[in-house]
Protein backbone atom coordinates (compact mmCIF):
# COMPACT_ATOMS: atom_id res chain seq x y z
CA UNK A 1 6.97 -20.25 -73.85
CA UNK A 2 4.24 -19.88 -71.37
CA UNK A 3 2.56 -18.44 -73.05
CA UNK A 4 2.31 -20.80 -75.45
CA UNK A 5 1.76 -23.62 -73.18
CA UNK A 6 -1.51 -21.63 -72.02
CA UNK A 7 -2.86 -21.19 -75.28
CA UNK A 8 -2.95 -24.59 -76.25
CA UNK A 9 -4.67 -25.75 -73.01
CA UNK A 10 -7.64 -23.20 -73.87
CA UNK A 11 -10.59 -24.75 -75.05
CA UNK A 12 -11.29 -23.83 -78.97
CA UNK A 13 -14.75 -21.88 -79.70
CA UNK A 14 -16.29 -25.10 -81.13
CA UNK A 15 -15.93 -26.75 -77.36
CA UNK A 16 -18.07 -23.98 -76.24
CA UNK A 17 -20.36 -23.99 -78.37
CA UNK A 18 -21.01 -27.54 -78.23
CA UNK A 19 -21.35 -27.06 -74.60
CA UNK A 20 -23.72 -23.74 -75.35
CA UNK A 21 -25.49 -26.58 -77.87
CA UNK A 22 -25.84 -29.39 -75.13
CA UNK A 23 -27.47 -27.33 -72.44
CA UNK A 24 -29.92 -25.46 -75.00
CA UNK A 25 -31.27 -28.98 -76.66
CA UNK A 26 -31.42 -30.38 -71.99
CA UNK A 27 -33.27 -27.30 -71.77
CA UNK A 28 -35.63 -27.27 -74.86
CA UNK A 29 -36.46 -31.15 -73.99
CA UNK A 30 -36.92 -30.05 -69.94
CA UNK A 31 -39.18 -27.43 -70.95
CA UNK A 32 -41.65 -29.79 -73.38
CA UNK A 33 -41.28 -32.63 -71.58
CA UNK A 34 -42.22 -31.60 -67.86
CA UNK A 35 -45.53 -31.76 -65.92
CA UNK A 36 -44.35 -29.72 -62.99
CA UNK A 37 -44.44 -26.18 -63.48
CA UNK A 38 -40.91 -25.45 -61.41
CA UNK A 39 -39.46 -28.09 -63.18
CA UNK A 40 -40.50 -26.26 -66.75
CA UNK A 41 -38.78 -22.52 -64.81
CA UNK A 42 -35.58 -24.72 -64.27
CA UNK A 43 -35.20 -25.81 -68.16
CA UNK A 44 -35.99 -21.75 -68.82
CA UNK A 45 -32.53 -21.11 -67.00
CA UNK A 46 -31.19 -23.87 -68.62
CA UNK A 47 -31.98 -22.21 -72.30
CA UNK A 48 -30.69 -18.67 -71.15
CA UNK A 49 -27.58 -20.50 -69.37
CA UNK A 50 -27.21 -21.63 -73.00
CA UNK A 51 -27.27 -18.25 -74.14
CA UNK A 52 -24.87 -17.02 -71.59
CA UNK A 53 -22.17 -19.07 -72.43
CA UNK A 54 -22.41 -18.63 -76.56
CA UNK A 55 -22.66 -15.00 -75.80
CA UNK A 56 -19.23 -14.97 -73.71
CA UNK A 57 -17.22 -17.41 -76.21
CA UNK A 58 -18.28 -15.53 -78.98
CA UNK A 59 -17.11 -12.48 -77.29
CA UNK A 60 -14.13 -14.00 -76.23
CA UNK A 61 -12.78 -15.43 -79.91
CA UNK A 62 -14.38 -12.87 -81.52
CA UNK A 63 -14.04 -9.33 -79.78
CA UNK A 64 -11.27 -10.17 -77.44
CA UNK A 65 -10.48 -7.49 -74.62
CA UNK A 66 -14.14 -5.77 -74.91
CA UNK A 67 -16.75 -6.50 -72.38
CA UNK A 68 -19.38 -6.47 -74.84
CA UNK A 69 -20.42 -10.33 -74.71
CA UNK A 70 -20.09 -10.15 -70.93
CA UNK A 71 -22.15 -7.27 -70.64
CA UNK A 72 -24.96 -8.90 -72.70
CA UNK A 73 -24.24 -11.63 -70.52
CA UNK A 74 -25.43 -9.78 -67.24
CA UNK A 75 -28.09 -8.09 -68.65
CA UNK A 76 -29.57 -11.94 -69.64
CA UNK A 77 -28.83 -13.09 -65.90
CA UNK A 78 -30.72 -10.07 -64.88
CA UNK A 79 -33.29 -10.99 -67.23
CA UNK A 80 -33.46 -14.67 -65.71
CA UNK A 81 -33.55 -13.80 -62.33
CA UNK A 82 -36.78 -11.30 -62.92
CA UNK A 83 -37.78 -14.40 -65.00
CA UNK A 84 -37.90 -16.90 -62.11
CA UNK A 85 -39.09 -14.30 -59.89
CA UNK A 86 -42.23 -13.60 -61.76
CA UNK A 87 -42.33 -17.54 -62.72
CA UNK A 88 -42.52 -18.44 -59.10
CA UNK A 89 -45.15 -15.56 -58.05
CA UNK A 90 -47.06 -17.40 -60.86
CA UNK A 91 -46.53 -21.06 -59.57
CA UNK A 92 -47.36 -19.89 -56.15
CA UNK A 93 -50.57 -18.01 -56.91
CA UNK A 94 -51.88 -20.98 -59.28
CA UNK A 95 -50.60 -23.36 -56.18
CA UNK A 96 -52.68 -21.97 -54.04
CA UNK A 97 -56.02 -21.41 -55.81
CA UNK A 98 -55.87 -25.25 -57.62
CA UNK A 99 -53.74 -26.95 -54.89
CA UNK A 100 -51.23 -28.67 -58.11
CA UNK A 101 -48.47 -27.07 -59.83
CA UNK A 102 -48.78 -30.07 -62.56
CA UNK A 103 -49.30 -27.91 -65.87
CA UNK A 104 -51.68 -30.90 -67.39
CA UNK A 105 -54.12 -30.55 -64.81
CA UNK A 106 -54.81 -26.65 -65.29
CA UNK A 107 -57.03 -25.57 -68.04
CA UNK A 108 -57.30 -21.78 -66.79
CA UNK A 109 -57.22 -20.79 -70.17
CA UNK A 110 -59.92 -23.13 -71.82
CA UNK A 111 -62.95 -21.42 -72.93
C-alpha cells in the first residue's frame, strides 16, 4: 500500500521534461538577450542545467536502477564548471584590457 501511495505522488516524465523545457527556452533567451558578459555565462548553466535534468528523468523512466543518466549527468557538471572557469578567465582578461564586460561594446574580432 505504500508503496503505492509513493508512486502516485512521483512526478510523471512529462513534468520533468517540461521543467528540463522551461529552463532551456530562460536560458536560450538569457543568453541572446544579455549585454553583460557574466550574465550571458549564467544562461550557459542555465542550458546545461536543462540538460542535467532531461538526462536524469530520462534515465530514471527509462533505464531505472542504472547510473547511466546520472553519470552523464556529472560528467556535464564537470563540463560546466571548466565552462565558467574558462568563461570567467575570459571576462576578467577582456575586463581588464577594455575596462566593460558589456559584449556590445567589444569589437575584438572586427577586421
Amino acid at each position: 500500500m505504500l508503496n503505492d501511495s509513493v508512486a502516485t505522488l512521483m512526478p510523471s516524465l512529462f513534468s520533468y521534461l517540461l521543467v528540463g523545457a522551461a529552463l532551456l527556452s530562460l536560458g536560450i533567451f538569457g543568453a541572446l538577450s544579455r549585454r553583460n558578459m557574466l550574465g550571458v555565462l549564467i544562461a550557459i548553466e542555465l542550458i546545461f542545467n536543462a540538460a542535467n535534468i532531461n538526462l536524469v528523468a530520462f534515465n530514471r523512466y527509462l533505464h531505472p536502477g542504472q547510473p547511466w543518466g546520472q553519470a552523464f549527468a556529472i560528467f556535464v557538471i564537470a563540463l560546466a564548471a571548466a565552462e565558467a572557469v574558462v568563461g570567467l578567465a575570459l571576462v576578467l582578461t577582456i575586463y581588464r584590457h577594455f575596462k566593460t564586460v558589456l559584449s556590445e561594446d567589444l569589437n575584438i574580432l572586427k577586421g
